[in-house]
Protein backbone atom coordinates (compact mmCIF):
# COMPACT_ATOMS: atom_id res chain seq x y z
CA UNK A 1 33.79 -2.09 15.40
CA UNK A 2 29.99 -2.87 16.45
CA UNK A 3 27.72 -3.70 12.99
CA UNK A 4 25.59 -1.13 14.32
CA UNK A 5 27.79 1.88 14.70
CA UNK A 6 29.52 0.76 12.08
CA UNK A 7 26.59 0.82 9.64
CA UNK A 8 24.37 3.27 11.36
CA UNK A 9 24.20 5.92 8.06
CA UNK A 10 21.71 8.09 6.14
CA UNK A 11 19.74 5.83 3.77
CA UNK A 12 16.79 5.28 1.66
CA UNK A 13 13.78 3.48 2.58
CA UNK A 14 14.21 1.91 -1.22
CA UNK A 15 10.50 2.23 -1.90
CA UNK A 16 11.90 3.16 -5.30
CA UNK A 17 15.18 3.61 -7.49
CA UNK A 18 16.22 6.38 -8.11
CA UNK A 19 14.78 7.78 -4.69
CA UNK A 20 12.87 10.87 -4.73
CA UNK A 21 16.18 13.39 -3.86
CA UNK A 22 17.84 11.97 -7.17
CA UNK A 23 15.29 12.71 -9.66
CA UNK A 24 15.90 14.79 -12.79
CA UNK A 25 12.94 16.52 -12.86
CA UNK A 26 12.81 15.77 -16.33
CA UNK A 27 9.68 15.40 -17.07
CA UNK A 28 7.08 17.82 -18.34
CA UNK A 29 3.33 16.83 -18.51
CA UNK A 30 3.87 15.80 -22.28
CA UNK A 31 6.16 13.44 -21.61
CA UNK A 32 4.28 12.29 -18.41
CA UNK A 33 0.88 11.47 -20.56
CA UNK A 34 3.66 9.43 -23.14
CA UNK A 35 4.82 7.44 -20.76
CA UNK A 36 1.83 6.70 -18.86
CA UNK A 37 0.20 5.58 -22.67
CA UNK A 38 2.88 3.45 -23.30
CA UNK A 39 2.91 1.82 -19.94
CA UNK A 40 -0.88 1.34 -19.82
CA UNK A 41 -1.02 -0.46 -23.24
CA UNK A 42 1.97 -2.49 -21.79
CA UNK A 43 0.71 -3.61 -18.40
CA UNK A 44 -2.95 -3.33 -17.87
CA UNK A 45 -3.36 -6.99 -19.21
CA UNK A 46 -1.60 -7.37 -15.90
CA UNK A 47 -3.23 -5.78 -13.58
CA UNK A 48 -2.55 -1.99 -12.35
CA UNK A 49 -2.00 -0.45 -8.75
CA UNK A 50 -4.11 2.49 -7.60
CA UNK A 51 -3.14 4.76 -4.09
CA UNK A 52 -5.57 7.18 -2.80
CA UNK A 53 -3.84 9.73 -0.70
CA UNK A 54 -5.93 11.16 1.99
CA UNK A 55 -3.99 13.72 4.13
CA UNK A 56 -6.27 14.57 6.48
CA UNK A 57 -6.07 14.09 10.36
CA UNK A 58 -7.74 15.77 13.05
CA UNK A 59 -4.62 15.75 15.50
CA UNK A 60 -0.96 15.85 14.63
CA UNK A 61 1.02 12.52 15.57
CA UNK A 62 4.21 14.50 16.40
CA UNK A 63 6.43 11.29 15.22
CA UNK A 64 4.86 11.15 11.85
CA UNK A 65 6.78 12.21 8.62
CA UNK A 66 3.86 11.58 6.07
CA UNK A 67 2.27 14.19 4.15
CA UNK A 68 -0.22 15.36 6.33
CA UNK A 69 -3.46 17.95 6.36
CA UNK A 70 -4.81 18.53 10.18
CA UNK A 71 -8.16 19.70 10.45
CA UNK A 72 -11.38 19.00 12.50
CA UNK A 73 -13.45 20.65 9.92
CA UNK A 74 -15.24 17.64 8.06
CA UNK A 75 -16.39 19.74 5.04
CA UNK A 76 -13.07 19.48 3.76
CA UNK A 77 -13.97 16.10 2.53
CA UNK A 78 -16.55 16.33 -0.36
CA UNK A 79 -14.56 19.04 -2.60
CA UNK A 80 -11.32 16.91 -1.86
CA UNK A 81 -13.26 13.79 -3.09
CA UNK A 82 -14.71 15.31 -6.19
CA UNK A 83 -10.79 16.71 -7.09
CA UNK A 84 -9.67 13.15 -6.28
CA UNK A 85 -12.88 12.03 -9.04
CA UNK A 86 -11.90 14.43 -11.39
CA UNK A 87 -8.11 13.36 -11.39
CA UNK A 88 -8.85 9.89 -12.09
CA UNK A 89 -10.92 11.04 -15.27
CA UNK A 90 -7.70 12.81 -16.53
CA UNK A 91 -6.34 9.37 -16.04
CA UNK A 92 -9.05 7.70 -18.10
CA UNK A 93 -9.08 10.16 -21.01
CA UNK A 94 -5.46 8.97 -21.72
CA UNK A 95 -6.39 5.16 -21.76
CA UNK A 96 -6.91 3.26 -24.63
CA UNK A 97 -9.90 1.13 -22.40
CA UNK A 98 -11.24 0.10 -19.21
CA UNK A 99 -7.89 -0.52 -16.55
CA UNK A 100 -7.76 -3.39 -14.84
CA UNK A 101 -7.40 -2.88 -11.04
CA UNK A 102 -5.44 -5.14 -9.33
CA UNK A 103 -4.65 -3.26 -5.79
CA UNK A 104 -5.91 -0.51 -4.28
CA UNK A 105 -4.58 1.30 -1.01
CA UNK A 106 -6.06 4.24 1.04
CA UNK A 107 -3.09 6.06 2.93
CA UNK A 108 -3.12 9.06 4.26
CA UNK A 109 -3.45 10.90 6.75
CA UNK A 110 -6.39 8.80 8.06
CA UNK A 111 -8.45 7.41 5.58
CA UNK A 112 -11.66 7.00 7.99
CA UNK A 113 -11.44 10.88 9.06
CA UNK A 114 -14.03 10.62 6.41
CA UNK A 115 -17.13 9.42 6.64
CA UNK A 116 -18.17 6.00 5.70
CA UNK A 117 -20.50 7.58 3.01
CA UNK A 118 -18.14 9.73 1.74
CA UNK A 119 -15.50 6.77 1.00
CA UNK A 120 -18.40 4.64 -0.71
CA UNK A 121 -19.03 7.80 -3.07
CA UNK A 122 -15.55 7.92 -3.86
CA UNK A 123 -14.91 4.10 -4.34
CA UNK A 124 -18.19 3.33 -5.98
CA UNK A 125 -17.42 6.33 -8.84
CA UNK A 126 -14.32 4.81 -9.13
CA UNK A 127 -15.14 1.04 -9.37
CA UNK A 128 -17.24 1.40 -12.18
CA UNK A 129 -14.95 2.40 -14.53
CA UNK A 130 -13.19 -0.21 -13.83
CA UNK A 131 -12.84 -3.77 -14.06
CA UNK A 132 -11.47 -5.77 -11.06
CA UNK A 133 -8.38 -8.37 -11.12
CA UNK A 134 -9.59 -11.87 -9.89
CA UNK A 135 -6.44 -11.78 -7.83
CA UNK A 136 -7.59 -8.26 -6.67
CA UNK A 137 -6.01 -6.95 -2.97
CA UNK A 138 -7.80 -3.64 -1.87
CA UNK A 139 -6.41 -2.62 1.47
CA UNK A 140 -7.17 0.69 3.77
CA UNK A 141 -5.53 2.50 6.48
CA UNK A 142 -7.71 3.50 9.57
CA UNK A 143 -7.27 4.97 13.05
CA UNK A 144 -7.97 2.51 16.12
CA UNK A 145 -9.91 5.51 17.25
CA UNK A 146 -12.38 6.76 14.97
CA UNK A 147 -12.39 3.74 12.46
CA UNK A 148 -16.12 2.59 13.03
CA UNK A 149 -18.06 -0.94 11.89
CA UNK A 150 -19.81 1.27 9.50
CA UNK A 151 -16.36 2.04 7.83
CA UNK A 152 -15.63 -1.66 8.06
CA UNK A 153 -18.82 -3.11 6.26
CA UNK A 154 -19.12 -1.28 3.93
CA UNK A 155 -15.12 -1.02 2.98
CA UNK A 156 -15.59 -4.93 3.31
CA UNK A 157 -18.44 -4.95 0.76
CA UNK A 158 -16.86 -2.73 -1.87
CA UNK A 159 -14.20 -5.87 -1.91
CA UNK A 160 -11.43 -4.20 1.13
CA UNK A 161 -10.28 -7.48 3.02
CA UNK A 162 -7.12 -6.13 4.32
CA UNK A 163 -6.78 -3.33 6.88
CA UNK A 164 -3.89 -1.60 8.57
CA UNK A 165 -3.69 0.12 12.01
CA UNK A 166 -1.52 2.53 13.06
CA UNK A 167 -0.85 1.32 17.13
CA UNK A 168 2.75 2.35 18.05
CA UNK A 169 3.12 2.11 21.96
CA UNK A 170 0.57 1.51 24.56
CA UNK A 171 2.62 2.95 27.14
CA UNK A 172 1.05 6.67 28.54
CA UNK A 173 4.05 8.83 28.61
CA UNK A 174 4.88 7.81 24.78
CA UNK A 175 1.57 8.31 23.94
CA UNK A 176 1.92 11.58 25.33
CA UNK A 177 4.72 12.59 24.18
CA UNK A 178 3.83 11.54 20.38
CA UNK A 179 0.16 13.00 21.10
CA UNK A 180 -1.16 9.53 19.52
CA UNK A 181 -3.67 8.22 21.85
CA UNK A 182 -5.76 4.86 22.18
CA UNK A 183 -6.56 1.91 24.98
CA UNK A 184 -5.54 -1.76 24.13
CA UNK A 185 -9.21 -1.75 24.58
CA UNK A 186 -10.60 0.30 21.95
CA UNK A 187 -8.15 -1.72 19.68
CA UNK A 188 -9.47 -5.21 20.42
CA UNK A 189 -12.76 -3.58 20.27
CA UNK A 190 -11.82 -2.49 16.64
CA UNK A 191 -9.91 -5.78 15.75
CA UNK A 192 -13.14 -8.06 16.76
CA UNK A 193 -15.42 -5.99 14.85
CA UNK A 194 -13.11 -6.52 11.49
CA UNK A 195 -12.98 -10.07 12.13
CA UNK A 196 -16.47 -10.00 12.70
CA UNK A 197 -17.14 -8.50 9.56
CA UNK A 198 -14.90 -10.75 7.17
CA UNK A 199 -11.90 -9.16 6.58
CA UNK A 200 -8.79 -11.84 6.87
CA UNK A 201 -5.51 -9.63 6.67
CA UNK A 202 -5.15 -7.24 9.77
CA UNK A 203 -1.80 -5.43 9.99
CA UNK A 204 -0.69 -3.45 12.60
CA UNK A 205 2.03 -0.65 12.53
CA UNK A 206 4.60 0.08 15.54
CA UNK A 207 7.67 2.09 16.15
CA UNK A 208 10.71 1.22 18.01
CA UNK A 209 12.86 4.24 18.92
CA UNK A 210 10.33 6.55 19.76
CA UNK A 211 10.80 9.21 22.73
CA UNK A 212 11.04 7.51 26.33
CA UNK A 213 10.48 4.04 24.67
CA UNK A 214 12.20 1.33 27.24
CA UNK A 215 12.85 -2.49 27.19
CA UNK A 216 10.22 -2.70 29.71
CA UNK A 217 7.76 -0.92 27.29
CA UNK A 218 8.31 -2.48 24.07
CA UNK A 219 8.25 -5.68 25.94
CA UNK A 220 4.80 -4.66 27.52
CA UNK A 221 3.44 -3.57 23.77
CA UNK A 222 4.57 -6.42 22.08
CA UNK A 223 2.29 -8.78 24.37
CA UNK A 224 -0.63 -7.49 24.40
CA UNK A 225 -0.36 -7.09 20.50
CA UNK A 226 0.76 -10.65 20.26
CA UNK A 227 -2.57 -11.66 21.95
CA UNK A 228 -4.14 -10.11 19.62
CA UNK A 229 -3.09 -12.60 16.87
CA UNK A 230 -2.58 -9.65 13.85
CA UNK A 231 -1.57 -11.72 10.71
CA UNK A 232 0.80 -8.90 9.86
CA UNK A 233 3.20 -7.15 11.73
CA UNK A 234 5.45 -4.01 10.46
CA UNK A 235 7.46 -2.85 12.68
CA UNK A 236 9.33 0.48 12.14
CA UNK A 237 12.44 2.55 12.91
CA UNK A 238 11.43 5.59 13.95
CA UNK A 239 12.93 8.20 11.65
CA UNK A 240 13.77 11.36 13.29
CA UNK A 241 13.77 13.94 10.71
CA UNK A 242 12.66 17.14 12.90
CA UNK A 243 14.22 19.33 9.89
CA UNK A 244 11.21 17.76 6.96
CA UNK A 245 8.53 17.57 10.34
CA UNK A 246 8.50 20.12 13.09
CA UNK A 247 6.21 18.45 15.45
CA UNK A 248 8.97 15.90 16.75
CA UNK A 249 10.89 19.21 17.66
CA UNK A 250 8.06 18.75 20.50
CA UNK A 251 10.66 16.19 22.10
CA UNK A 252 14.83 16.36 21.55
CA UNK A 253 17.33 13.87 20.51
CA UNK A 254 18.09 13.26 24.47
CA UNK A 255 14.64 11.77 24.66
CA UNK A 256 15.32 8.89 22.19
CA UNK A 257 17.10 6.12 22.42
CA UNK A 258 20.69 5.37 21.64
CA UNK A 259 21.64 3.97 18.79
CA UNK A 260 22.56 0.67 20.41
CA UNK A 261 19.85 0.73 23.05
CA UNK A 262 17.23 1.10 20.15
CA UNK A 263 18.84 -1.99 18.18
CA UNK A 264 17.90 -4.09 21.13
CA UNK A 265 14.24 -2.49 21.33
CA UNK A 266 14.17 -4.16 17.42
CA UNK A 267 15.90 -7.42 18.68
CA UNK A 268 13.69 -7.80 22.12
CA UNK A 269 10.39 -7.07 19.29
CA UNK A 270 11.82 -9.42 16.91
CA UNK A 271 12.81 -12.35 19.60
CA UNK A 272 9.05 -12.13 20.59
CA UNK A 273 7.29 -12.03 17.11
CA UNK A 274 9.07 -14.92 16.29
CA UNK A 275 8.49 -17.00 19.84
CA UNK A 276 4.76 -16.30 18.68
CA UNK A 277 5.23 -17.93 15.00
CA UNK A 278 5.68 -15.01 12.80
CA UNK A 279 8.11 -14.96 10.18
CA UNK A 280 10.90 -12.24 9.50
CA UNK A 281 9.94 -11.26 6.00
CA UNK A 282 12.93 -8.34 6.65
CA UNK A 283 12.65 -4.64 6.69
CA UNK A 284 10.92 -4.64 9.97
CA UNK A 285 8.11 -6.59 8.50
CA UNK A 286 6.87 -9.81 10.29
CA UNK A 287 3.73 -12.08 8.90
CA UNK A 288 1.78 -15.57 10.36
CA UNK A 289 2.37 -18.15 8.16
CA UNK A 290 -1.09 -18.24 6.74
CA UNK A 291 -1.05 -14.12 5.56
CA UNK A 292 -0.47 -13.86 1.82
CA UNK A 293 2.48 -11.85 2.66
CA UNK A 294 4.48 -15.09 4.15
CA UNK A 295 3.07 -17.23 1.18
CA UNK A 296 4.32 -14.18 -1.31
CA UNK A 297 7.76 -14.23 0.78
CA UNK A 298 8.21 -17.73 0.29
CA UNK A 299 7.66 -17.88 -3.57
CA UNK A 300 8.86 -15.26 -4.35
CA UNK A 301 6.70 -13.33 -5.84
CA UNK A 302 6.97 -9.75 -3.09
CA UNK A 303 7.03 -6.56 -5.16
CA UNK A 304 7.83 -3.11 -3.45
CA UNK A 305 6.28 0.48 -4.44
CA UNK A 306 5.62 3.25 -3.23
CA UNK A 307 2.92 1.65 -1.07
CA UNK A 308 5.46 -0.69 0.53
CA UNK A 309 5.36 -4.48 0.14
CA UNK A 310 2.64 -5.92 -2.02
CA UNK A 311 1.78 -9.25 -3.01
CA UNK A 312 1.07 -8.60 -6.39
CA UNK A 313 3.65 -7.47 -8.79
CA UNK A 314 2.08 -4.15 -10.77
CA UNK A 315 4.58 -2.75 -13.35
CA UNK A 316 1.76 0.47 -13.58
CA UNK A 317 1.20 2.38 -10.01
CA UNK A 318 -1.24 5.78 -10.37
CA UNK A 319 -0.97 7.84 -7.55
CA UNK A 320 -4.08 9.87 -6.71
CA UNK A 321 -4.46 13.09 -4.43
CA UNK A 322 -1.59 15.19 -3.30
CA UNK A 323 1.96 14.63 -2.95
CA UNK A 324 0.71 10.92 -4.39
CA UNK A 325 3.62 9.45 -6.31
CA UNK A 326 2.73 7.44 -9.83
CA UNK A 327 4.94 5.07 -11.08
CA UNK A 328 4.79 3.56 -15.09
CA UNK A 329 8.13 1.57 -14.45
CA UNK A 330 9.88 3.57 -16.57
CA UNK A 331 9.11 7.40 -15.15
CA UNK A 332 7.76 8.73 -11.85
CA UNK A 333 5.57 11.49 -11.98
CA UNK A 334 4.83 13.15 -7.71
CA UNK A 335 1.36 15.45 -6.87
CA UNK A 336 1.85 18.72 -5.53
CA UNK A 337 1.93 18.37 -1.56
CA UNK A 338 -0.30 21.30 -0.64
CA UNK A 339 -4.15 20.15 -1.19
CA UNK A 340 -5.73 24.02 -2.19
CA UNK A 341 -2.76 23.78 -5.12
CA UNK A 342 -3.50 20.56 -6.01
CA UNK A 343 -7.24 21.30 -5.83
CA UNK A 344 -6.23 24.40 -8.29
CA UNK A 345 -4.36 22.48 -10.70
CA UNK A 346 -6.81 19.39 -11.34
CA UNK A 347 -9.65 22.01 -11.26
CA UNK A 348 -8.38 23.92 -14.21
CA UNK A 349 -7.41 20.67 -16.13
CA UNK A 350 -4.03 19.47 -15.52
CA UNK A 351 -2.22 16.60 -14.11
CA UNK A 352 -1.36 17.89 -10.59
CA UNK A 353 2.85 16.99 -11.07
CA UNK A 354 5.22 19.15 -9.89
CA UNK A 355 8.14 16.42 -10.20
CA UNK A 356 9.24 13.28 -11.83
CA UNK A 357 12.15 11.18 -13.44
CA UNK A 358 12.66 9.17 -16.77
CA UNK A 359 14.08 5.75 -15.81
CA UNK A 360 17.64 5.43 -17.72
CA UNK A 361 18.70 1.89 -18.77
CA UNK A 362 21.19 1.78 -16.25
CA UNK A 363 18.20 3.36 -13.85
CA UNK A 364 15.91 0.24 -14.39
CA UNK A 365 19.07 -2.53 -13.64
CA UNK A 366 19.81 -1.03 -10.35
CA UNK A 367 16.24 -0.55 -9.87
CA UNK A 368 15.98 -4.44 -10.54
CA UNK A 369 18.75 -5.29 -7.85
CA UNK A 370 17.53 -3.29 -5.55
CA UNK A 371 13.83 -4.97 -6.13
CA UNK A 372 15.13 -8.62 -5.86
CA UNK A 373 17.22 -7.62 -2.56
CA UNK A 374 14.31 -5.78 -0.76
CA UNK A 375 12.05 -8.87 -1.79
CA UNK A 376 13.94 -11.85 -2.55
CA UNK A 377 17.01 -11.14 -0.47
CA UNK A 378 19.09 -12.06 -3.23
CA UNK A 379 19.97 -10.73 -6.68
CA UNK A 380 22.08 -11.89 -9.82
CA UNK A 381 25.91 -10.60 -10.17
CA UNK A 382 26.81 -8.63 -13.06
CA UNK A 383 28.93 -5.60 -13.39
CA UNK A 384 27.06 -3.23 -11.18
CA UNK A 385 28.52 -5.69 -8.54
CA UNK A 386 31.74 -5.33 -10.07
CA UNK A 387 31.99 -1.74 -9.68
CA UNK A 388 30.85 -1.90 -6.51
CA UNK A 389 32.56 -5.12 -5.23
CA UNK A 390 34.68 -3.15 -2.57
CA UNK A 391 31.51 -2.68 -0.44
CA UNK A 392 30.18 -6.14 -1.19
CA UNK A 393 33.52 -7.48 0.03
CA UNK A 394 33.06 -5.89 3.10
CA UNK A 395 29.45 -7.18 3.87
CA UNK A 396 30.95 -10.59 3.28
CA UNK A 397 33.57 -10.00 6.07
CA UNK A 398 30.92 -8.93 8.32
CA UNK A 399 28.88 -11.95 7.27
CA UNK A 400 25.86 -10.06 5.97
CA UNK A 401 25.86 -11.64 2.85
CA UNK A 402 27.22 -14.66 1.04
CA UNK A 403 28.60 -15.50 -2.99
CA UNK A 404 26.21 -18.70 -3.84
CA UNK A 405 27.31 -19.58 -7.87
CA UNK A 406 26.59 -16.30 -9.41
CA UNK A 407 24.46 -14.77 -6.40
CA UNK A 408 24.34 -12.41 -4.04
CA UNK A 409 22.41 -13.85 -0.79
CA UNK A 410 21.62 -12.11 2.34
CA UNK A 411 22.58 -13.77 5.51
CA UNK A 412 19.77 -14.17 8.42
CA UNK A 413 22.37 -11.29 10.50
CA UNK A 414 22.12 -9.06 6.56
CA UNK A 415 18.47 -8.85 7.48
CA UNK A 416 18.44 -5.68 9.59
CA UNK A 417 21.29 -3.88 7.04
CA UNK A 418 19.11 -4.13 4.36
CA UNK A 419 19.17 -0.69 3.49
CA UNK A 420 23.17 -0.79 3.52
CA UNK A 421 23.33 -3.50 1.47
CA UNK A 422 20.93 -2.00 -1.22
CA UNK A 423 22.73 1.65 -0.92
CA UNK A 424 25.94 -0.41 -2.40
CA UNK A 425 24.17 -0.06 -5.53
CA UNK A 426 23.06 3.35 -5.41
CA UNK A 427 25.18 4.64 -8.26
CA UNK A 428 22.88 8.02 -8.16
CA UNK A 429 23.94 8.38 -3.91
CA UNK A 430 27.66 7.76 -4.75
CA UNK A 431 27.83 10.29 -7.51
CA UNK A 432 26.01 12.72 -5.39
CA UNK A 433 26.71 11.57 -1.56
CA UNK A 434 23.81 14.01 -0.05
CA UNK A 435 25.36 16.73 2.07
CA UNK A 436 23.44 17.37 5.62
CA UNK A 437 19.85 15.64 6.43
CA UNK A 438 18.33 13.84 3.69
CA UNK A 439 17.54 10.62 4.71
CA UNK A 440 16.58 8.98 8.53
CA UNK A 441 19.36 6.03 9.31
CA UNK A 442 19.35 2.94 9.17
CA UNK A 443 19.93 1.67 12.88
């Protein structure tokens, strides 16, 4: 049977363990302050992890699946800021003295739908509570389209050297059909101004399987990005989840690729990123051998959050804004998704959770495996692999992965079943295999 087919199932993303659909919801805010107390006095020596969710957009990319707010009205941003403000002083209250920041990420949304004055308020009220990491990595999403210099000096002088841009397909009738518009022109335009500026990480984002996507225009994409020189590459699956997001119902299944044809839109991407010296850190990620993600790659030393690969291992993530997730190792906590609730709760004094999990001991082992496979693309046997060695047996006979002593390794061909390999371990998705559309696949 083809790999593909063969593994082409429903699976996590593995940004976490247990994934989101799998939590207890045992957690109350009590129990959320407790661990987050516990975890700060544990880890801040170390450095924590801060993500600033901000949802709004002022059009609707019809193949996105993140949380979302779409608006053109810009007075939206100063009461969201000043809820965002007043949630981090919740966070503050319970700490026992200053945190310090070792990452920071703006997601979104679209981060530079607000204005560049706007984000220095909000990063300037922040940063002064705060004490920075000499290792620090701050980081920002922004649109090719409405990402200005102004955003990008002063971002760049608050201590941002890393920025990501969403890009996708440069081909018209995709662009159409996932209303997500820009030139290869005003992107160079945006990449020389960051350069120009200072910063020295520039990542862009695209999408293979998207509606009327072809060989031809994939191949087409991929060069003029190349020429471009990004030092990071991620480059996605699209995950068509029409059921979570209604705006890809704009476009049908018949419009995408199939499942084989979009494997060799990856393989045609992946051929040419690595023709042009970038590396194949795995899960669709792909970095120049002087970005810090190689050099974390080859040492070792990847971690993966909720914010996706990072070169810096945090043990303490705290989510801002809604549907933000916050992570203390050992419990999740998630924000309400809607902004007026959120707004409501942190305005009368409460954490903003509406969900979270407690980490069992058997939780934070599998969450361990899964980490070292994601990152390391290995991981230690034990009796988790035991229990599961049916499925490992049969990723051997594919030759996805190998025994080396008393490791599991992923082979060069394991790379793109990742996810498969991972789910294995998944003792929460075995015990509860989900029933209809829960998760995008894998091919």
């Amino acid at each position: 049977m083809n790999l593909i087919s063969k593994y082409n199932v429903q699976a996590p993303r593995y940004t976490s363990y247990p994934t989101v659909p799998y939590w207890e919801n045992n957690l109350n805010e009590e129990k959320w302050i407790e661990h987050l107390k516990n975890s700060f006095i544990k880890y801040n020596h170390e450095g924590i992890s801060l993500y600033i969710h901000l949802p709004f957009c002022e059009s609707l990319c019809t193949y996105c699946a993140c949380n979302t707010r779409i608006t053109v009205n810009h007075k939206v941003e100063v009461p969201y800021i000043e809820t965002l403000l007043k949630e981090w002083q919740l966070y503050l209250k319970q700490f026992n003295e200053k945190p310090l920041i070792k990452e920071i990420h703006l997601g979104g949304g679209t981060p530079t739908f607000f204005s560049a004055d706007n984000l220095q308020y909000l990063l300037s009220s922040i940063l002064k509570t705060v004490n920075i990491a000499n290792d620090y990595d701050f980081s920002f999403e922004g649109h090719p389209s409405n990402t200005t210099k102004e955003h990008l000096k002063l971002l760049f002088d608050l201590g941002f050297k890393r920025v990501s841009f969403g890009i996708q397909d440069f081909n018209e009738k995709v662009q159409y059909t996932i209303n997500r518009y820009q030139t290869f022109e005003e992107i160079k335009t945006v990449i020389d101004n960051a350069r120009e500026v200072g910063y020295t990480s520039i990542n862009f984002d695209l999408v293979y399987g998207l509606p009327y996507q072809t060989i031809s225009t994939i191949n087409d994409t991929i060069t003029q990005i190349i020429s471009l020189k990004p030092e990071r590459i991620a480059f996605y699956s699209y995950a068509h989840v029409p059921w979570l997001k209604p705006g890809q119902r704009k476009y049908s299944e018949k419009d995408l690729p199939t499942d084989i044809y979009k494997r060799n839109l990856y393989e045609i991407g992946k051929q040419l990123f690595v023709a042009a010296n970038y590396s194949d850190i795995g899960m669709d990620h792909f970095a120049l051998p002087n970005d810090s993600l190689f050099e974390g790659f080859k040492k070792g030393s990847l971690h993966r959050n909720f914010m996706g690969y990072t070169t810096n291992t945090t043990k303490l993530l705290i989510g801002l804004g809604c549907s933000s997730i916050s992570d203390t190792w050992d419990a999740f906590a998630q924000n309400i998704k809607t902004v007026e609730e959120y707004q409501n709760k942190v305005n009368e004094g409460f954490f903003p959770i509406f969900k979270g999990h407690v980490l069992t001991k058997e939780d934070l082992t599998i969450r361990q495996h899964i980490l070292d496979l994601m990152c390391k693309h290995q991981t230690l046997i034990d009796s988790n692999f035991e229990e599961a060695k049916e499925k490992f047996l049969e990723f051997i006979n594919d030759g996805l992965i190998e025994l080396v002593v008393n490791k599991i390794v992923i082979k060069e061909t394991g790379k793109m079943f990742l996810r498969n390999i991972c789910l294995a371990y998944d003792k929460r998705y075995w015990a509860k295999i989900p029933l209809g559309n829960v998760f995008s696949t894998t091919a």
